[in-house]
N, C-alpha and C. Protein backbone atom coordinates (compact mmCIF):
# COMPACT_ATOMS: atom_id res chain seq x y z
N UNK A 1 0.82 -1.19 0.00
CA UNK A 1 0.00 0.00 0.00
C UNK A 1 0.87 1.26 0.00
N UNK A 2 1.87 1.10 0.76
CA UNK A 2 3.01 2.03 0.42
C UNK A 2 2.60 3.66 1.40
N UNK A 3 2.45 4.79 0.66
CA UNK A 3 2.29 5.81 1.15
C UNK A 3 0.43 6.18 1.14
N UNK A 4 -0.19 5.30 0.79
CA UNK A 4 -1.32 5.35 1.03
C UNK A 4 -2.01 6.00 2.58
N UNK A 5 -2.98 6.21 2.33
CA UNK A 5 -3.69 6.63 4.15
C UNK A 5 -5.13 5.87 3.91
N UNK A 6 -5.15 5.47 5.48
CA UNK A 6 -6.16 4.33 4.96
C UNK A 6 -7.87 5.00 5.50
N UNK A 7 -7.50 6.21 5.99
CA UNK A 7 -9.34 7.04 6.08
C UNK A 7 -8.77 8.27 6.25
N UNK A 8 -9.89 8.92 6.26
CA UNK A 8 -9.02 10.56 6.27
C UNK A 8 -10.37 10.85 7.34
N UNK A 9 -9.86 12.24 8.06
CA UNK A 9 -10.70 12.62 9.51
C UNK A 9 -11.62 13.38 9.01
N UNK A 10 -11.60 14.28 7.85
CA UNK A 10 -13.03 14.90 7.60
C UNK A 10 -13.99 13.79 7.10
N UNK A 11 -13.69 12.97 6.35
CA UNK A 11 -14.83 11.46 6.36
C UNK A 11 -15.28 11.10 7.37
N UNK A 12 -14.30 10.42 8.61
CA UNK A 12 -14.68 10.24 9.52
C UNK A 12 -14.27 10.94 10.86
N UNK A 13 -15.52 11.84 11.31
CA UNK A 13 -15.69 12.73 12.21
C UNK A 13 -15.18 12.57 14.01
N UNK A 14 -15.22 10.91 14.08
CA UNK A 14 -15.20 10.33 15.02
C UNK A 14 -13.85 10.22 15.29
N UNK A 15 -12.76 10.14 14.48
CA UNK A 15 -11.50 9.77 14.72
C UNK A 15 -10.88 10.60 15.36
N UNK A 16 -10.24 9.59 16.35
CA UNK A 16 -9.72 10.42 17.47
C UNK A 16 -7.98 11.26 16.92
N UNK A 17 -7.29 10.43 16.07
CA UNK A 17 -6.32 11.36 15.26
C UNK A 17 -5.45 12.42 15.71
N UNK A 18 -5.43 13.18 16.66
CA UNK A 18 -5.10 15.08 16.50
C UNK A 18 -4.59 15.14 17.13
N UNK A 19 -3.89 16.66 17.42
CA UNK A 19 -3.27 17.27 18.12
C UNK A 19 -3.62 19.19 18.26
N UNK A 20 -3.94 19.62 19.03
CA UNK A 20 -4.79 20.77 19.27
C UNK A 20 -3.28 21.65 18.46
N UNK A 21 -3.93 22.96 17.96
CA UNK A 21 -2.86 23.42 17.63
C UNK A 21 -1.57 23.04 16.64
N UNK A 22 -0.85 22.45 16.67
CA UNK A 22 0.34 21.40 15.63
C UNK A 22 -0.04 19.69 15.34
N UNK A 23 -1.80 20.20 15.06
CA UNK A 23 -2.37 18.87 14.30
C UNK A 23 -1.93 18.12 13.35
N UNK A 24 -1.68 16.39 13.95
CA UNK A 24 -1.05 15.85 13.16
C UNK A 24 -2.58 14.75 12.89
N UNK A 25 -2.91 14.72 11.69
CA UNK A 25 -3.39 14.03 11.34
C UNK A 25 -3.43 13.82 9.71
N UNK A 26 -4.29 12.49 9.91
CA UNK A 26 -4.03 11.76 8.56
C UNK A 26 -5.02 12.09 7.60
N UNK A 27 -4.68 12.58 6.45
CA UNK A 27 -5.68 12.90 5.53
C UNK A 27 -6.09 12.68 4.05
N UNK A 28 -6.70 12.06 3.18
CA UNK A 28 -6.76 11.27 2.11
C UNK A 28 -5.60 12.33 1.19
N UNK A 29 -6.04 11.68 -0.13
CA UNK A 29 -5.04 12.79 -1.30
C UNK A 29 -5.98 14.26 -1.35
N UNK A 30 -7.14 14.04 -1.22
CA UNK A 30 -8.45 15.14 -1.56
C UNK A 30 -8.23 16.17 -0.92
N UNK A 31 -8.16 15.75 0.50
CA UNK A 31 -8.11 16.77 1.74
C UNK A 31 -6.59 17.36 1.99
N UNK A 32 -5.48 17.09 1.08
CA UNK A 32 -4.37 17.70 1.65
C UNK A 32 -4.04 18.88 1.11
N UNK A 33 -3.58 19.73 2.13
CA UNK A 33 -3.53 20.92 2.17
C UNK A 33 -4.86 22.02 2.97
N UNK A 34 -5.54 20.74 3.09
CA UNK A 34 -6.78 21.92 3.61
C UNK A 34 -6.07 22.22 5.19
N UNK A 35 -7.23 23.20 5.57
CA UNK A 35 -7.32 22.97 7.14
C UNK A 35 -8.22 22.81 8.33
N UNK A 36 -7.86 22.21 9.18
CA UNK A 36 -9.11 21.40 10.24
C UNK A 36 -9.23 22.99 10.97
N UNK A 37 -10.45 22.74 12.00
CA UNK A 37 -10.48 23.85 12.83
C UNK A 37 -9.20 23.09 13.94
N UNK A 38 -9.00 24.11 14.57
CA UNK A 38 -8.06 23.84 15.81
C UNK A 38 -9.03 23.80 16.98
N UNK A 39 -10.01 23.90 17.28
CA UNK A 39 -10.72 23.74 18.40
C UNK A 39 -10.59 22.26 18.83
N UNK A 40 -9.94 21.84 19.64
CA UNK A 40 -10.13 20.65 20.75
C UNK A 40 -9.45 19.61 19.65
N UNK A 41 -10.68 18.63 19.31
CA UNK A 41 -10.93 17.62 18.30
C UNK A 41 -11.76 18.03 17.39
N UNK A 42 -11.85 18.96 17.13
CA UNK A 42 -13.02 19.37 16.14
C UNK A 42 -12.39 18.85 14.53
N UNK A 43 -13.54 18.18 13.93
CA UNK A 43 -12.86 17.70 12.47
C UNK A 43 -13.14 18.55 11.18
N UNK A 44 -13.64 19.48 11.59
CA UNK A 44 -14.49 20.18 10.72
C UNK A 44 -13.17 21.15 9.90
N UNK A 45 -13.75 21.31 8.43
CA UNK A 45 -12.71 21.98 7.60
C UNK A 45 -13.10 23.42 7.74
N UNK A 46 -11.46 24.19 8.11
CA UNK A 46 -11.86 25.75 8.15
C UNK A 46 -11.61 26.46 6.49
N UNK A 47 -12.89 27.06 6.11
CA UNK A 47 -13.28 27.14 4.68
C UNK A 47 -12.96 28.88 4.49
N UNK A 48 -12.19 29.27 5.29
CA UNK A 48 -11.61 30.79 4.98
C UNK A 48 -10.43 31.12 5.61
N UNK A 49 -10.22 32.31 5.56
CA UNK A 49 -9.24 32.94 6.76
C UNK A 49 -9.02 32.64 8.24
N UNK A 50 -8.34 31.90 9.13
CA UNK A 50 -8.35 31.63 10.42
C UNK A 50 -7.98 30.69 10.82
N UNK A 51 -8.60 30.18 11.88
CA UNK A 51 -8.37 28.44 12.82
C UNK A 51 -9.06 27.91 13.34
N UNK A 52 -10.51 28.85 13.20
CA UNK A 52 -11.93 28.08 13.82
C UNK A 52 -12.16 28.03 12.52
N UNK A 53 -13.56 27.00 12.65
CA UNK A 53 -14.52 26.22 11.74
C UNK A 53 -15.85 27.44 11.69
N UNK A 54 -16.74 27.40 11.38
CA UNK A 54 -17.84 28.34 11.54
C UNK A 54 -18.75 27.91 12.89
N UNK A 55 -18.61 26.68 13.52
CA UNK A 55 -19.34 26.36 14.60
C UNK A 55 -18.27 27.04 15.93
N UNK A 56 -17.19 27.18 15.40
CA UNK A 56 -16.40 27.38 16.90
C UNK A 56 -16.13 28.77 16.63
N UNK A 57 -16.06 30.03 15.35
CA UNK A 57 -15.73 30.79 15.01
C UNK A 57 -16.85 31.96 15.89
N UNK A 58 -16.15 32.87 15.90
CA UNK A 58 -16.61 33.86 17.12
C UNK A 58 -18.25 34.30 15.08
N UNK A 59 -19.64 34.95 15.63
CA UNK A 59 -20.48 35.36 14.57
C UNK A 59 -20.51 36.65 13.94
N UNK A 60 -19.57 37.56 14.77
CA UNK A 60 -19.47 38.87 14.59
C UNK A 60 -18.73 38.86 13.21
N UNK A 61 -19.17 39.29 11.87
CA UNK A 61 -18.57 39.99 10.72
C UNK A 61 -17.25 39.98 10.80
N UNK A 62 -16.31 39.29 10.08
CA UNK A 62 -14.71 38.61 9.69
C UNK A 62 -13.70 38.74 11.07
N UNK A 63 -14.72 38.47 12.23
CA UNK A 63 -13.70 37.85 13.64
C UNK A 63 -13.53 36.40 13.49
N UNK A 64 -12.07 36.11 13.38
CA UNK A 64 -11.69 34.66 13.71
C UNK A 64 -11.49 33.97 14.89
N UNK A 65 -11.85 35.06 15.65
CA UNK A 65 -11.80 34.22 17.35
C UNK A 65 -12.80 33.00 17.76
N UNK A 66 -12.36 32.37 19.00
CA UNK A 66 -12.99 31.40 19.22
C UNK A 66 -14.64 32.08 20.00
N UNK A 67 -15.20 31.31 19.74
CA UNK A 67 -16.58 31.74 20.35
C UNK A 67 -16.40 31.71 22.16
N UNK A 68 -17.10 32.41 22.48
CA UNK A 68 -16.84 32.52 24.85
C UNK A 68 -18.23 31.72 24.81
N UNK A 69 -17.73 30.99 25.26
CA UNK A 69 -18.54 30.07 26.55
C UNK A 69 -19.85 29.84 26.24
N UNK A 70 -19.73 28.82 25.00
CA UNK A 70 -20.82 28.51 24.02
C UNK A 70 -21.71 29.56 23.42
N UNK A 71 -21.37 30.51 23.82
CA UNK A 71 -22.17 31.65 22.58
C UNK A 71 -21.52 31.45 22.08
N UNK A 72 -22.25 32.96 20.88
CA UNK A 72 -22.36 32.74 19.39
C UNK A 72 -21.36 34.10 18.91
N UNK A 73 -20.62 34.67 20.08
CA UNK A 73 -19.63 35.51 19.81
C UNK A 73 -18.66 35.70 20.29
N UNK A 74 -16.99 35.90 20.44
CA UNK A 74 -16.06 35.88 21.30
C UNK A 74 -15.74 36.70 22.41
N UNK A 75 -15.32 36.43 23.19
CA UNK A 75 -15.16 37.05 24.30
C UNK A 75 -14.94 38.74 24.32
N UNK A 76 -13.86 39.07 23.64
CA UNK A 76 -14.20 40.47 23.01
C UNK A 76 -15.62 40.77 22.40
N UNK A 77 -16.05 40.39 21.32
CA UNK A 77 -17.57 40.79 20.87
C UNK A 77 -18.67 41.00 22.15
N UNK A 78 -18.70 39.70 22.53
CA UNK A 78 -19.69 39.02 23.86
C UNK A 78 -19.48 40.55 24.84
N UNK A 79 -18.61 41.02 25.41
CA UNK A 79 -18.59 42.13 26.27
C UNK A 79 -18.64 43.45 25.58
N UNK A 80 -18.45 43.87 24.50
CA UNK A 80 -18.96 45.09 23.58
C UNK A 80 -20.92 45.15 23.99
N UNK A 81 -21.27 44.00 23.38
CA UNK A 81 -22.42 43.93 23.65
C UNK A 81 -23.41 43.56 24.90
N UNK A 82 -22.63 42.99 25.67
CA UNK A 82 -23.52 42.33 27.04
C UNK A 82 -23.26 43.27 28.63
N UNK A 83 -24.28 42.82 29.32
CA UNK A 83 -23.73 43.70 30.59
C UNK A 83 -22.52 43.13 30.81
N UNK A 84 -22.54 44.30 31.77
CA UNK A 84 -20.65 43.63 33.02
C UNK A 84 -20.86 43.12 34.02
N UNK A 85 -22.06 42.57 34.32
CA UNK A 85 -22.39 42.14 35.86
C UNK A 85 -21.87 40.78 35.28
N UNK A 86 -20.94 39.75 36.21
CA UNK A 86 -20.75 38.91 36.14
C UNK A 86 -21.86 37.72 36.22
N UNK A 87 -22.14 36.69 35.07
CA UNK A 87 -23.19 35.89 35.22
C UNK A 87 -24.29 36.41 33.95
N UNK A 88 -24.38 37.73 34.23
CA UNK A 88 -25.35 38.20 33.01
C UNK A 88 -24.84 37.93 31.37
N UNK A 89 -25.96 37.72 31.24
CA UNK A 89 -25.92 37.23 29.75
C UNK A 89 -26.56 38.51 29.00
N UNK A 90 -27.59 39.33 29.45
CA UNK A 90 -28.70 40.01 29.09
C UNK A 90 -27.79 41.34 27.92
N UNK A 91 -28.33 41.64 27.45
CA UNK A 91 -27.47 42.77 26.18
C UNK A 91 -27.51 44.11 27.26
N UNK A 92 -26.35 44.65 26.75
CA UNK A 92 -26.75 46.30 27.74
C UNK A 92 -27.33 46.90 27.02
N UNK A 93 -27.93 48.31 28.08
CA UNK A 93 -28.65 49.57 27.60
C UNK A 93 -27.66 50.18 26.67
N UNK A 94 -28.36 51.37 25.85
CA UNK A 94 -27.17 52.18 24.89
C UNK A 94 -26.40 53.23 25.86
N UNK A 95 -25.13 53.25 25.14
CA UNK A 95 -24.61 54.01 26.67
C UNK A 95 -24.27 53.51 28.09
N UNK A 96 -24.08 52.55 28.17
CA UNK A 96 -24.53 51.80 29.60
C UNK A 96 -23.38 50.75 29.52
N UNK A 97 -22.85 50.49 30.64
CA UNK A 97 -22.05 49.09 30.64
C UNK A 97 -23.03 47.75 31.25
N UNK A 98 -24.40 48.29 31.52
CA UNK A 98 -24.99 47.15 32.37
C UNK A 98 -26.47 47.41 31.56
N UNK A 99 -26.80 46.01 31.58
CA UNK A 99 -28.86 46.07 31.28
C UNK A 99 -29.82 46.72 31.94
N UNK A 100 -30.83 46.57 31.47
CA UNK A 100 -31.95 47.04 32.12
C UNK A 100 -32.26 46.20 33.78
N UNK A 101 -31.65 45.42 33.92
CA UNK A 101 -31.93 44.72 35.33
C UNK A 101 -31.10 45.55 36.45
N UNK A 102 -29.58 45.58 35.89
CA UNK A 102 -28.47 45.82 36.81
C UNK A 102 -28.19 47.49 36.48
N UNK A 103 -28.94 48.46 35.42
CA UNK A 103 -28.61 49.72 35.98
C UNK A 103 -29.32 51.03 36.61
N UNK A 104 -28.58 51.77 36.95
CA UNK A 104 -30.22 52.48 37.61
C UNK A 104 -30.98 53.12 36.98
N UNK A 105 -32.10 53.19 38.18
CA UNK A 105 -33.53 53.20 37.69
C UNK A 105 -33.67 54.87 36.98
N UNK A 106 -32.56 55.78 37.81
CA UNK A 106 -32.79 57.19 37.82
C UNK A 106 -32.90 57.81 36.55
N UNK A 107 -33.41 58.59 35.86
CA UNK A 107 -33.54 58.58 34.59
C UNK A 107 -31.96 59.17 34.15
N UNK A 108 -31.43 58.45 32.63
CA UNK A 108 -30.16 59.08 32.50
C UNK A 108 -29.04 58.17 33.29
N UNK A 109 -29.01 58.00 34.12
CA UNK A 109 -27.94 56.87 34.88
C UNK A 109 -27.90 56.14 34.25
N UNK A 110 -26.28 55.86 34.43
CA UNK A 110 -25.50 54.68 33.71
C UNK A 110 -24.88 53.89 34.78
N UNK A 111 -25.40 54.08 36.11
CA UNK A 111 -24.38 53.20 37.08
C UNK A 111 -25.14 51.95 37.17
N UNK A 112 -24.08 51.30 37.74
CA UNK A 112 -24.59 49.88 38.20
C UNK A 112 -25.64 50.45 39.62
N UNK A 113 -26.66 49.16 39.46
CA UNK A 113 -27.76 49.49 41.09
C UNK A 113 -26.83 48.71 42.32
N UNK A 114 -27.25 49.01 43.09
CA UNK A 114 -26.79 48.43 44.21
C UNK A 114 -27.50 47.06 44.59
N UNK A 115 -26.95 46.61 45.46
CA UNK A 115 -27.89 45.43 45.87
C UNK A 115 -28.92 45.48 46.59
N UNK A 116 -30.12 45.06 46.40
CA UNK A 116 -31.31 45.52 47.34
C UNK A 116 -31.74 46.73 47.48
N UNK A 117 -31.67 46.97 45.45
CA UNK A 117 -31.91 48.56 45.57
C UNK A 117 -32.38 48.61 43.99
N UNK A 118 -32.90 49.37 43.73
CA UNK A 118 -33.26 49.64 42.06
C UNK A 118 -32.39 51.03 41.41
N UNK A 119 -31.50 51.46 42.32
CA UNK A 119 -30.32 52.23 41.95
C UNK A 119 -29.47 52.47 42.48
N UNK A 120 -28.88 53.53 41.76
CA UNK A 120 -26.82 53.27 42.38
C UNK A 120 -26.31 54.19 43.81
N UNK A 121 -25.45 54.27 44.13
CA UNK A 121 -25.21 54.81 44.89
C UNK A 121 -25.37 56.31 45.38
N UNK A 122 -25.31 56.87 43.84
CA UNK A 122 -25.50 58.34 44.03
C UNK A 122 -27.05 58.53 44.24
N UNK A 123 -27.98 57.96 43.54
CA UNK A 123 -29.55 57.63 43.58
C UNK A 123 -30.28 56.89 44.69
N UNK A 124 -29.19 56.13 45.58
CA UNK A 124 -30.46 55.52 46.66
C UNK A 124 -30.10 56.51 48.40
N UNK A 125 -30.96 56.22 48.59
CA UNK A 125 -30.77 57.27 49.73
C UNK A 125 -29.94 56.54 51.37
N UNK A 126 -29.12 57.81 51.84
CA UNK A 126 -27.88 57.09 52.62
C UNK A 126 -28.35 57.03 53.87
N UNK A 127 -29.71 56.76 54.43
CA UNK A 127 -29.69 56.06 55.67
C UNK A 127 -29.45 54.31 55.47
N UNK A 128 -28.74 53.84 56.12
CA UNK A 128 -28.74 52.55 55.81
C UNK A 128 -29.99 51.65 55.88
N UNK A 129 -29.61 50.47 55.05
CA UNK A 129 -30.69 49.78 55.17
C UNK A 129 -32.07 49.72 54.48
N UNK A 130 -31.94 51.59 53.70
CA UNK A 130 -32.95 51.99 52.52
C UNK A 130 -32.61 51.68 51.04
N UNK A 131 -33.40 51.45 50.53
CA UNK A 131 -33.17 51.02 49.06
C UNK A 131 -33.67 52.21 48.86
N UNK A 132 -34.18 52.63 48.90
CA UNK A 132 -35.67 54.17 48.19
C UNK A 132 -34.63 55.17 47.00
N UNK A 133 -35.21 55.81 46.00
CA UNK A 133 -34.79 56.81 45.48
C UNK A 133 -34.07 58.25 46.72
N UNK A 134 -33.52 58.71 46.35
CA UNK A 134 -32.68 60.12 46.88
C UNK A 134 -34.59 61.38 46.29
N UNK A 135 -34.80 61.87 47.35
CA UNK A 135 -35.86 63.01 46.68
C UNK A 135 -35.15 64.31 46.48
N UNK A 136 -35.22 64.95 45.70
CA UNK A 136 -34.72 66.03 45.16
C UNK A 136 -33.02 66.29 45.09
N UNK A 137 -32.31 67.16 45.93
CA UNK A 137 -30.96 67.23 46.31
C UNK A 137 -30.97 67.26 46.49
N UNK A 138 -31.90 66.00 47.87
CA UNK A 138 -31.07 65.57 49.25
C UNK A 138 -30.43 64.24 48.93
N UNK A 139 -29.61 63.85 50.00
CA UNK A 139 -29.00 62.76 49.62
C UNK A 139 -29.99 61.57 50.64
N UNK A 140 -31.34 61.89 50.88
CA UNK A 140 -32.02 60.98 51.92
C UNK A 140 -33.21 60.95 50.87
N UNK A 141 -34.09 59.56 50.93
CA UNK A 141 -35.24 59.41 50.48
C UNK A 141 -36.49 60.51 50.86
N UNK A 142 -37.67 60.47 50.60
CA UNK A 142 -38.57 61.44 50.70
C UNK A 142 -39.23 61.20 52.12
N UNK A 143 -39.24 59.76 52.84
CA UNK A 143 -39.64 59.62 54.22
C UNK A 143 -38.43 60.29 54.80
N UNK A 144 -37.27 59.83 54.52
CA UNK A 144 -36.09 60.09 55.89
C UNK A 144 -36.13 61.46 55.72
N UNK A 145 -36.21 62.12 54.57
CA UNK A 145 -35.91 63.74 54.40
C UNK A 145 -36.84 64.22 55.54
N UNK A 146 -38.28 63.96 55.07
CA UNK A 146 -39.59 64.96 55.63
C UNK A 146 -39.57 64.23 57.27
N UNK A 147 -38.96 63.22 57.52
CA UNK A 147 -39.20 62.72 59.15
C UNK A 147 -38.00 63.42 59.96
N UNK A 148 -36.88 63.73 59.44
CA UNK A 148 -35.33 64.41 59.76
C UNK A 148 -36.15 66.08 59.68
N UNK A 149 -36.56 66.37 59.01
CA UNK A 149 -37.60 67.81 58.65
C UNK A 149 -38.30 67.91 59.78
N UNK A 150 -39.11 66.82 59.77
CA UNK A 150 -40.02 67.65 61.26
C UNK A 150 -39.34 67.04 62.66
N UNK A 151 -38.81 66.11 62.67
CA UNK A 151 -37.73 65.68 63.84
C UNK A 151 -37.37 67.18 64.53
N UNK A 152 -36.78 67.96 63.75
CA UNK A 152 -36.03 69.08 64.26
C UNK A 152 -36.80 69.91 65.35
């Protein structure tokens, strides 16, 4: 049989074959010169510019990066577009590093909310323990303001 190869890995998908990166595998006369994706074991032929396949290739318009953490865009893309709260998946507001869940409520704010609060620090009011909006330019909600008001 001589210099023959006796299956080639884009035929069969299953073959274990590779090496991530400085892939050595065996490939009929048809397939030589092409190239595999480099993802893991992936057998799939990369049909342009790069080293991912189109399943592992980041979706954003001629990025060759690998896709983040089974999305459908790479880790650079994925954070252009998504909040920054760690865990969130959700797309951000325009202007905004965070979504509609995680920024505040105050109109115009771009901060992150606080916890146990529907806004950020400059927006919730500083008696502890209050979540409430800030009323006017005080830095206290509209109870603590008007109860500190007639307190006096």
């Amino acid at each position: 049989m001589g210099n023959k190869i006796s299956y080639c890995p884009y035929d069969n998908p299953n073959s274990e074959e590779s090496e991530n990166k400085k892939r050595k595998v065996k490939v009929c006369t048809l397939h030589q010169g092409v190239k595999f994706c480099d993802y893991s074991l992936c057998k799939s032929l990369v049909r342009d510019q790069g080293i991912f396949c189109s399943e592992h290739r980041c979706n954003h318009s001629k990025c060759q990066n690998l896709k983040y953490n089974k999305l459908p865009l790479c880790y650079d893309h994925y954070k252009l577009i998504s909040c920054h709260i760690k865990g969130c998946n959700n797309s951000k507001l325009t202007d905004s590093n965070y979504c509609s869940y995680h920024n505040c409520s105050m109109n115009n704010c771009k901060n992150k909310i606080l916890s146990k609060s529907d806004f950020c620090l400059n927006h919730t009011c500083s008696i502890p323990n209050c979540s409430e909006r800030i009323h006017g330019n005080s830095s206290l909600c509209f109870v603590h303001r008007f109860n500190n008001t007639f307190a006096k």
